[in-house]
PDB file of N, CA and C in Angstrom:
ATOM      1  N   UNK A   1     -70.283 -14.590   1.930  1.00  0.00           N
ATOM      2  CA  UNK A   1     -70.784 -14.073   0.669  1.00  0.00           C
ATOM      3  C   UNK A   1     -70.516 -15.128  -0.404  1.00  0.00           C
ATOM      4  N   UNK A   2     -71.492 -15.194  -0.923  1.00  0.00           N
ATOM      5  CA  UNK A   2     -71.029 -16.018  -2.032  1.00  0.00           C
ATOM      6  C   UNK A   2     -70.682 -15.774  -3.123  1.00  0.00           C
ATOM      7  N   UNK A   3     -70.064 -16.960  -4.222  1.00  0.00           N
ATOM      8  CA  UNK A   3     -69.300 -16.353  -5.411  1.00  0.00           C
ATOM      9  C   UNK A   3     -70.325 -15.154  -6.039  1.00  0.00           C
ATOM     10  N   UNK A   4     -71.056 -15.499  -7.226  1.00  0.00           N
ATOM     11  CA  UNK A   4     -71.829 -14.444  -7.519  1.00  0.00           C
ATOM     12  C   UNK A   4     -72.053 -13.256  -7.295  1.00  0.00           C
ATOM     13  N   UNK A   5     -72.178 -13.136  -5.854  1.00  0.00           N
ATOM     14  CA  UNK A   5     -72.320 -11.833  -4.974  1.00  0.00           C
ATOM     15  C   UNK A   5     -70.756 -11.345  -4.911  1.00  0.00           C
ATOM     16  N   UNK A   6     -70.586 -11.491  -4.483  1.00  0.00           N
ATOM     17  CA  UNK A   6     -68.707 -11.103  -4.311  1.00  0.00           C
ATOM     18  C   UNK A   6     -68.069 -10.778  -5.895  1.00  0.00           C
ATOM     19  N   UNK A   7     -68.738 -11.406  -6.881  1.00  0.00           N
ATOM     20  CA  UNK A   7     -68.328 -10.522  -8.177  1.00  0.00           C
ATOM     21  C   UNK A   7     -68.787  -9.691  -8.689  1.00  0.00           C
ATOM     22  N   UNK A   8     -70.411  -9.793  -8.261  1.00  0.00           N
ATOM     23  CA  UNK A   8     -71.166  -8.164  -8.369  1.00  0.00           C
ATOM     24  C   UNK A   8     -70.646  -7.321  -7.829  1.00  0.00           C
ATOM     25  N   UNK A   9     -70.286  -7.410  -6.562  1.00  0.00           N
ATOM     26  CA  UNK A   9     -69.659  -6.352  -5.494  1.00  0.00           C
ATOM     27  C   UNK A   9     -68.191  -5.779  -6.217  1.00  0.00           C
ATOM     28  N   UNK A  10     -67.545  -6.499  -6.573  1.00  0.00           N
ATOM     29  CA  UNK A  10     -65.869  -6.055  -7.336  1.00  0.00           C
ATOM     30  C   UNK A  10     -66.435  -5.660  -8.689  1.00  0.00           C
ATOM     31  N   UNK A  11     -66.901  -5.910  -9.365  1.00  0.00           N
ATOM     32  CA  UNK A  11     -67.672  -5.162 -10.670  1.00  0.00           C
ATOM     33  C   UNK A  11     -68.194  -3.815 -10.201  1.00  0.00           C
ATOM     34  N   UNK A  12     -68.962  -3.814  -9.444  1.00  0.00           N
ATOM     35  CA  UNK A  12     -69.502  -2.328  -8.847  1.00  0.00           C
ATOM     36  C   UNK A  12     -68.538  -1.242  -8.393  1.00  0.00           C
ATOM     37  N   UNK A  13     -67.762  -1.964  -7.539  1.00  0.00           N
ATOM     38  CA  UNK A  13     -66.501  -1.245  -6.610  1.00  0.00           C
ATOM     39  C   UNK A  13     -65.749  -0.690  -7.652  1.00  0.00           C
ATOM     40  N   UNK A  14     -65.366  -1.303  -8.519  1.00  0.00           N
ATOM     41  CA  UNK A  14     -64.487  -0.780  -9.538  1.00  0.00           C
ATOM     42  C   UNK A  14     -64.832  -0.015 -10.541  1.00  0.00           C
ATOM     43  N   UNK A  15     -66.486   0.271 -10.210  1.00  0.00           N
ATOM     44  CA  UNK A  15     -66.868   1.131 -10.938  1.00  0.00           C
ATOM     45  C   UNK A  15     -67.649   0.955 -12.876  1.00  0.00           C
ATOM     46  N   UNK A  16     -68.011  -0.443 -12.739  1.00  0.00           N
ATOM     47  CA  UNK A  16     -67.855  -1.118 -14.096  1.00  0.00           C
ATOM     48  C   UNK A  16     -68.902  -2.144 -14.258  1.00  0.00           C
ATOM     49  N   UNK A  17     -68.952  -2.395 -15.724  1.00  0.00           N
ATOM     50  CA  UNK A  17     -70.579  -3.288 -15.575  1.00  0.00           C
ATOM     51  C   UNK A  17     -69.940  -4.046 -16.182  1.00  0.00           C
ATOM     52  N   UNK A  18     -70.641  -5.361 -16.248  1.00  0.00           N
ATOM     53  CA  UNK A  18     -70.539  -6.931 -16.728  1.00  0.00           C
ATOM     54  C   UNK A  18     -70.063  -6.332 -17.862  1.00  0.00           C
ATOM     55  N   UNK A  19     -70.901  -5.701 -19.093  1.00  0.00           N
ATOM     56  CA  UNK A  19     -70.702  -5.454 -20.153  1.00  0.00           C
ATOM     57  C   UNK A  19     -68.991  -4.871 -20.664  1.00  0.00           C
ATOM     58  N   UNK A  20     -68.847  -3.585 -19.600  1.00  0.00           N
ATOM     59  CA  UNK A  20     -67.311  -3.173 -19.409  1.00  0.00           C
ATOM     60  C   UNK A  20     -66.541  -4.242 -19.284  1.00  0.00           C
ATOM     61  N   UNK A  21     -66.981  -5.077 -18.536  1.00  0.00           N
ATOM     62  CA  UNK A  21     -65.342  -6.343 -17.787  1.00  0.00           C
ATOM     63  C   UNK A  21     -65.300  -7.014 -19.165  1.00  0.00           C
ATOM     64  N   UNK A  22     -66.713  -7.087 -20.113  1.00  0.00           N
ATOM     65  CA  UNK A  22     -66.306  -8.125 -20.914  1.00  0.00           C
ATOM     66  C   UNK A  22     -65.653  -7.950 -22.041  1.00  0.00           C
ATOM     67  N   UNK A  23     -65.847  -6.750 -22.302  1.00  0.00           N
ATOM     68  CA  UNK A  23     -65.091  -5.540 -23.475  1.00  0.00           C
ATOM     69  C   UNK A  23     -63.812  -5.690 -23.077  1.00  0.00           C
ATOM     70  N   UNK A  24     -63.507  -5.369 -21.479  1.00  0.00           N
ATOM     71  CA  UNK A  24     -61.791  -5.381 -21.244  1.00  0.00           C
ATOM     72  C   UNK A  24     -61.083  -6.451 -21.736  1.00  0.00           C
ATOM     73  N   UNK A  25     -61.797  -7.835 -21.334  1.00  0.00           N
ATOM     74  CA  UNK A  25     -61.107  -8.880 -21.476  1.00  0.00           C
ATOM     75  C   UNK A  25     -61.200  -9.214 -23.755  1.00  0.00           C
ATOM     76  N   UNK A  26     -62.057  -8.433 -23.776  1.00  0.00           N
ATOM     77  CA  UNK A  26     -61.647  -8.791 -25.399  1.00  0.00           C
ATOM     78  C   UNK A  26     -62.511 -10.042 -25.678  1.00  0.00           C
ATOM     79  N   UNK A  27     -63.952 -10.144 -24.587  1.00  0.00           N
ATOM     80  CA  UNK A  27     -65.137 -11.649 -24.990  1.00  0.00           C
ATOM     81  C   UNK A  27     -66.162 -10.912 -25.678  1.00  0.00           C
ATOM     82  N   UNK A  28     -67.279 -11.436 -25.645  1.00  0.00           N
ATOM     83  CA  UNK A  28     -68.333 -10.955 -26.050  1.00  0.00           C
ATOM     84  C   UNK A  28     -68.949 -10.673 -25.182  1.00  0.00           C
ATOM     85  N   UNK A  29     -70.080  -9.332 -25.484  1.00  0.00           N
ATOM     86  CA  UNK A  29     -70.652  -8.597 -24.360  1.00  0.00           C
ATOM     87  C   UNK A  29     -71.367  -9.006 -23.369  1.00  0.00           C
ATOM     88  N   UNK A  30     -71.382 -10.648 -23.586  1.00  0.00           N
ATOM     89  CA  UNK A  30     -72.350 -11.334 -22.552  1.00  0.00           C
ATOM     90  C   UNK A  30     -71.491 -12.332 -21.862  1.00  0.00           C
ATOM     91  N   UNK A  31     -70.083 -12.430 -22.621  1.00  0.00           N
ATOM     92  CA  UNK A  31     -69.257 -13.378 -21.195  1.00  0.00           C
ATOM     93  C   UNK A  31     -69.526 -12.957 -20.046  1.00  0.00           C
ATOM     94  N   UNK A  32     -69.804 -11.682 -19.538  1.00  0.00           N
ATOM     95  CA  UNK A  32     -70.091 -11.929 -17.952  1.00  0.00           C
ATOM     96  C   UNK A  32     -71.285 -11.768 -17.440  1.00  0.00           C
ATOM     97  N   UNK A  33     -72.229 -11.535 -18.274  1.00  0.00           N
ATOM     98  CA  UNK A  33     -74.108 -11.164 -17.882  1.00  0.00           C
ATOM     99  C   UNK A  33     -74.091 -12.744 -17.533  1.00  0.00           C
ATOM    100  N   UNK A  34     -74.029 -13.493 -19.004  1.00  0.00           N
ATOM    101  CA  UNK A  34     -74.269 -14.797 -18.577  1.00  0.00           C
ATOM    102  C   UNK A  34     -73.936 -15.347 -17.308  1.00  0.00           C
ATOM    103  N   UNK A  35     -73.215 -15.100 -16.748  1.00  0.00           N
ATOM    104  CA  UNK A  35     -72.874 -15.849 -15.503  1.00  0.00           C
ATOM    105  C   UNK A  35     -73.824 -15.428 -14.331  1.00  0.00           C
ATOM    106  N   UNK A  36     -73.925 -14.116 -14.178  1.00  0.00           N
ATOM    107  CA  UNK A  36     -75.213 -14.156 -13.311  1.00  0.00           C
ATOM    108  C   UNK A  36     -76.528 -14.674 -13.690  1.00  0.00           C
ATOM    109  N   UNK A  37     -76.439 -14.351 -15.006  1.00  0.00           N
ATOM    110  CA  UNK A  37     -78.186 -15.229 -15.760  1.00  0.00           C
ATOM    111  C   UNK A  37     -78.468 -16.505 -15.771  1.00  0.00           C
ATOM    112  N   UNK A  38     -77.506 -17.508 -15.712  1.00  0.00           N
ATOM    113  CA  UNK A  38     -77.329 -18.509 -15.276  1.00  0.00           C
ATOM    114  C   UNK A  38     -77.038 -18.949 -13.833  1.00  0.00           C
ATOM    115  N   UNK A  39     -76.563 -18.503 -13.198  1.00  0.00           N
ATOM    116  CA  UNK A  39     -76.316 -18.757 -11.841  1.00  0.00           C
ATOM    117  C   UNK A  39     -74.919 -19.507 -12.279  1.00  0.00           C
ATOM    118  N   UNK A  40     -73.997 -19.464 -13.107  1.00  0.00           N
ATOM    119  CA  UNK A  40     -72.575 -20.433 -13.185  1.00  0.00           C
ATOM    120  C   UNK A  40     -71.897 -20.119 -12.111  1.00  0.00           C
ATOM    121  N   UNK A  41     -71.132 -20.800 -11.161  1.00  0.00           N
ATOM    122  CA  UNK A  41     -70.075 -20.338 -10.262  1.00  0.00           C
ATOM    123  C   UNK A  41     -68.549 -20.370 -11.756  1.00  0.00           C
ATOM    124  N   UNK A  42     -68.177 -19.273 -11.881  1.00  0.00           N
ATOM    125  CA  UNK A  42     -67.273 -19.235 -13.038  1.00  0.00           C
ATOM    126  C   UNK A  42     -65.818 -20.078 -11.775  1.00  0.00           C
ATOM    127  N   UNK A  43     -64.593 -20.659 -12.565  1.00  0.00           N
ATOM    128  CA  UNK A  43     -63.769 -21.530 -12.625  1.00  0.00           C
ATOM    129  C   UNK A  43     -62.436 -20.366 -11.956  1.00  0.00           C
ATOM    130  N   UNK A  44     -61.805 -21.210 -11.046  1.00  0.00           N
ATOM    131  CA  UNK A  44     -60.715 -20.218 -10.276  1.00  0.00           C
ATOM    132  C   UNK A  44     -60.273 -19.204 -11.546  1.00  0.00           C
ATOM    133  N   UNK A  45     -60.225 -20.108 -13.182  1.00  0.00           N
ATOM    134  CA  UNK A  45     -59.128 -19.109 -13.489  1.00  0.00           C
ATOM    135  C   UNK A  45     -59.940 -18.102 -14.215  1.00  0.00           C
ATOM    136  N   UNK A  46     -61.560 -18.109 -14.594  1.00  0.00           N
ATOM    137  CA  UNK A  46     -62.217 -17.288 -15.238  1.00  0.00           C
ATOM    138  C   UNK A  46     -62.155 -16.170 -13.815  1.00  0.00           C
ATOM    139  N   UNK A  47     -62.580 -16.875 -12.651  1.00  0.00           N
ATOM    140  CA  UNK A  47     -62.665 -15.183 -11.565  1.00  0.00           C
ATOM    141  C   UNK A  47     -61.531 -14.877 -11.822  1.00  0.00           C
ATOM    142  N   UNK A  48     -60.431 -15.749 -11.430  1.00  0.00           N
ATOM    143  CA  UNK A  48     -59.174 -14.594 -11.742  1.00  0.00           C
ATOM    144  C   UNK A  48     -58.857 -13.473 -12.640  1.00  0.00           C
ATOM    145  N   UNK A  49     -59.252 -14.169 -13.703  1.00  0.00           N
ATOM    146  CA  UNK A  49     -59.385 -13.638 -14.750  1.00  0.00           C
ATOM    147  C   UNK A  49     -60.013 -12.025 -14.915  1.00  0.00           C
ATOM    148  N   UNK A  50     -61.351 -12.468 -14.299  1.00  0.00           N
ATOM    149  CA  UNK A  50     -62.190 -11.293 -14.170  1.00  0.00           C
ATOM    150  C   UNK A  50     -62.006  -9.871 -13.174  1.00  0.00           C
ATOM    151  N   UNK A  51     -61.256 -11.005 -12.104  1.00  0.00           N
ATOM    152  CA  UNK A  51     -60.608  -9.667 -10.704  1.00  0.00           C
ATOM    153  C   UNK A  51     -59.897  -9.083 -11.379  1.00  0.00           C
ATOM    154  N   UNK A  52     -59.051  -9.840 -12.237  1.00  0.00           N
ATOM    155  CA  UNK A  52     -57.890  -8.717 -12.844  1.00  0.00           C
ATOM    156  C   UNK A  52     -58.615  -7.444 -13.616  1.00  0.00           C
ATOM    157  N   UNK A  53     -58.858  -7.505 -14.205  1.00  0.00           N
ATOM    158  CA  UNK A  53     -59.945  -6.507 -15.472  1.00  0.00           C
ATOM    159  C   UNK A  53     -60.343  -5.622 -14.100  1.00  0.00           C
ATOM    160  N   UNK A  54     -60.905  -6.471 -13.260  1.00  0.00           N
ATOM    161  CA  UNK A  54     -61.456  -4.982 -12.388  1.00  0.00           C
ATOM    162  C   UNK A  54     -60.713  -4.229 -11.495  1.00  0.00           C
ATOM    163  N   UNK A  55     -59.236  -4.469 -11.231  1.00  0.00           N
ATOM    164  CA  UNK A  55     -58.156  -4.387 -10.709  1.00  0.00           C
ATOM    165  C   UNK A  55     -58.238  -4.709  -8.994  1.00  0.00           C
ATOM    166  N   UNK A  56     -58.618  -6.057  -9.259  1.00  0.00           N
ATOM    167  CA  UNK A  56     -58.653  -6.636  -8.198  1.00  0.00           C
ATOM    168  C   UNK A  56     -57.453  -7.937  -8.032  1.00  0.00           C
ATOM    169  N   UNK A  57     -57.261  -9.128  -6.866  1.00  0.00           N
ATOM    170  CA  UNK A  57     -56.518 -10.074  -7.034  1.00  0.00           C
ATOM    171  C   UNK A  57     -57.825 -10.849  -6.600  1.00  0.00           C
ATOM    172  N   UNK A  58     -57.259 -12.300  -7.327  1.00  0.00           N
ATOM    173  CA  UNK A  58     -58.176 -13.578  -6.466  1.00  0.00           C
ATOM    174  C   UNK A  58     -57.023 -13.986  -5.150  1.00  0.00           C
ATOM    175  N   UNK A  59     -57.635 -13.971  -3.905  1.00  0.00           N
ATOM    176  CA  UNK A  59     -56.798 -14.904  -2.771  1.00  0.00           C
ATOM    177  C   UNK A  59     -57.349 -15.815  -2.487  1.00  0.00           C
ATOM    178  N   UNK A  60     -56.541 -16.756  -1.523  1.00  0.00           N
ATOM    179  CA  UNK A  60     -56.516 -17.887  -0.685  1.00  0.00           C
ATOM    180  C   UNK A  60     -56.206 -16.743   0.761  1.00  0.00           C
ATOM    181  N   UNK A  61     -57.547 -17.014   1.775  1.00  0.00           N
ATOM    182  CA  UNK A  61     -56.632 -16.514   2.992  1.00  0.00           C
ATOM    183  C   UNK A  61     -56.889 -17.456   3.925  1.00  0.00           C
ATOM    184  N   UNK A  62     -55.592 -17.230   4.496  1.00  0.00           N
ATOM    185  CA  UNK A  62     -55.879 -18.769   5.630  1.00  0.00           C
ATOM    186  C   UNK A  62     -56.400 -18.468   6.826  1.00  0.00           C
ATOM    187  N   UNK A  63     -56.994 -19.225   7.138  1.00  0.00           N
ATOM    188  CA  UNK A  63     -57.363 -18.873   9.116  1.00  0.00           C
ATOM    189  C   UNK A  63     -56.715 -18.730   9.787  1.00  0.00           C
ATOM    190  N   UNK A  64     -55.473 -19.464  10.006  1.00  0.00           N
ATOM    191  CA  UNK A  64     -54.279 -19.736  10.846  1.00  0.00           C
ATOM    192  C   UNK A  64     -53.478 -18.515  10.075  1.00  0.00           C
ATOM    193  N   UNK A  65     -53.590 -17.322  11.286  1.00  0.00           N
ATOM    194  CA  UNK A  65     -53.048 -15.734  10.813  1.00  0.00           C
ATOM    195  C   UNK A  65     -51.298 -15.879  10.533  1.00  0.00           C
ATOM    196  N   UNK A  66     -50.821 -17.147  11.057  1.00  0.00           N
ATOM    197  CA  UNK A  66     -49.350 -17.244  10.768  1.00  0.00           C
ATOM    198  C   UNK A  66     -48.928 -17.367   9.502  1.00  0.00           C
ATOM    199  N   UNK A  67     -50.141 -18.257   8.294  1.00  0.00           N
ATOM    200  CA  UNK A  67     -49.499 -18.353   6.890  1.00  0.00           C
ATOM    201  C   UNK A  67     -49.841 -17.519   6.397  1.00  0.00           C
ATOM    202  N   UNK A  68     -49.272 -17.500   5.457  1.00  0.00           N
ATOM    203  CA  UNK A  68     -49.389 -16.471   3.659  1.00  0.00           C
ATOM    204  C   UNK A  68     -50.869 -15.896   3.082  1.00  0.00           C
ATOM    205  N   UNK A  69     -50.880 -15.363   2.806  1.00  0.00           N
ATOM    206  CA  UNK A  69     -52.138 -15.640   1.566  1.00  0.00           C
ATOM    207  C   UNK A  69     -51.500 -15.576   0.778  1.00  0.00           C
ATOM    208  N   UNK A  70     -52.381 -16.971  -0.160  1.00  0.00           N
ATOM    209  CA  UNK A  70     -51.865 -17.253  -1.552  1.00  0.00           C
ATOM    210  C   UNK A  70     -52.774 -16.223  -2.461  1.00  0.00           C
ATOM    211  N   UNK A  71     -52.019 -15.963  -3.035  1.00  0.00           N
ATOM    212  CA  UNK A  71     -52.791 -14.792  -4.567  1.00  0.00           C
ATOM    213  C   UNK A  71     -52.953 -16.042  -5.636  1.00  0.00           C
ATOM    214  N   UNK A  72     -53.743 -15.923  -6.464  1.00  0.00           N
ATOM    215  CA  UNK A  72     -53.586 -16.311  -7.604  1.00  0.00           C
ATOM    216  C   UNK A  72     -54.107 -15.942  -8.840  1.00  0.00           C
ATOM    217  N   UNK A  73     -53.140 -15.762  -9.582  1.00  0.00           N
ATOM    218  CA  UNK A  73     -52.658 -14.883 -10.863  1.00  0.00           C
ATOM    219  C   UNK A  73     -53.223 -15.504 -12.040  1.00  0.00           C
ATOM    220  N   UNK A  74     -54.200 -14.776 -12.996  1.00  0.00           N
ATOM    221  CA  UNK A  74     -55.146 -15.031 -14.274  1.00  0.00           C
ATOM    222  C   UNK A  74     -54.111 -16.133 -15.072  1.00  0.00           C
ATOM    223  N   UNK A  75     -54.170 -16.685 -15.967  1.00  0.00           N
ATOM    224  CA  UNK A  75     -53.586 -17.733 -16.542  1.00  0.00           C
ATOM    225  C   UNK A  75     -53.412 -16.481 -17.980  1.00  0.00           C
ATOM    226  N   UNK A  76     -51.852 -16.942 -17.924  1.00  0.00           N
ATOM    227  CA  UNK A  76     -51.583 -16.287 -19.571  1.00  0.00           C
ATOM    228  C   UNK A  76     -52.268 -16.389 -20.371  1.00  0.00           C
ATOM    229  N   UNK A  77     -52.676 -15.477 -21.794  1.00  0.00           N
ATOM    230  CA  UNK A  77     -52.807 -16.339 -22.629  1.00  0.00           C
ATOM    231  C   UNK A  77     -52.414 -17.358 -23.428  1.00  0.00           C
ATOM    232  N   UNK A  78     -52.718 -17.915 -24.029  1.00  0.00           N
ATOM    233  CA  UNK A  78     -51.885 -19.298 -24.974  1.00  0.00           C
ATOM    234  C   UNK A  78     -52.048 -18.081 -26.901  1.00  0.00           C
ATOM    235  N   UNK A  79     -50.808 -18.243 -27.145  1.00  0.00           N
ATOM    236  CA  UNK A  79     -50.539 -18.203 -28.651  1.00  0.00           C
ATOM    237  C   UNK A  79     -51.179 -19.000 -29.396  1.00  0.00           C
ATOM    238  N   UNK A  80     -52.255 -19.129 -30.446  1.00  0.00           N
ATOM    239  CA  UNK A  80     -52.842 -20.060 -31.589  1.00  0.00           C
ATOM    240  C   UNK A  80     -51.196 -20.781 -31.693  1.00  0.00           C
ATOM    241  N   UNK A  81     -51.857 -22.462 -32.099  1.00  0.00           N
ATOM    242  CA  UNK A  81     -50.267 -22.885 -32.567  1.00  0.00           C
ATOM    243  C   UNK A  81     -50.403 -22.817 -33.906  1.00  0.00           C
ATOM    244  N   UNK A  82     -49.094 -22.491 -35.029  1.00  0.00           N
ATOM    245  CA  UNK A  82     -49.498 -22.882 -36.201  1.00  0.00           C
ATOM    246  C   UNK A  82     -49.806 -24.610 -36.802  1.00  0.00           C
ATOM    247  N   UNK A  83     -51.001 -23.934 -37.961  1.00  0.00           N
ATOM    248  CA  UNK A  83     -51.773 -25.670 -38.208  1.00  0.00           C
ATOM    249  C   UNK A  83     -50.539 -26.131 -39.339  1.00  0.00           C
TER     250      UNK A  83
END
């Protein structure tokens, strides 16, 4: 599946439209339309970003069933610095 598809699918699953995820995250109502309207593959930390809102995780799963899966976790936000 590819990216795109696999974020329609967790948007749906969770019950929620582009418009909802983008309200959660506090963007404008088209941070996430755009990305399908464009075809963007969004950036590890924007999906992350976005799984979270839909209460999902981003993984790493490995083939070799002996290691881990790596999770990886939305990037904090950053504080404005004062000018």
């Amino acid at each position: 599946m590819d990216t795109l598809s696999a974020m329609r699918k967790m948007i749906d699953s969770a019950g929620m439209t582009a418009y909802a995820v983008a309200r959660k995250l506090d963007k404008s109502h088209t941070y996430v339309s755009n990305l399908f309207v464009r075809g963007s593959i969004p950036s590890a930390d924007r999906l992350s970003t976005i799984a979270d809102a839909c209460g999902y995780d981003l993984a790493l799963m490995p083939r070799d069933k002996d290691k881990d899966i790596i999770r990886i976790s939305p990037q904090p936000t950053m504080e404005p610095r004062d000018a």
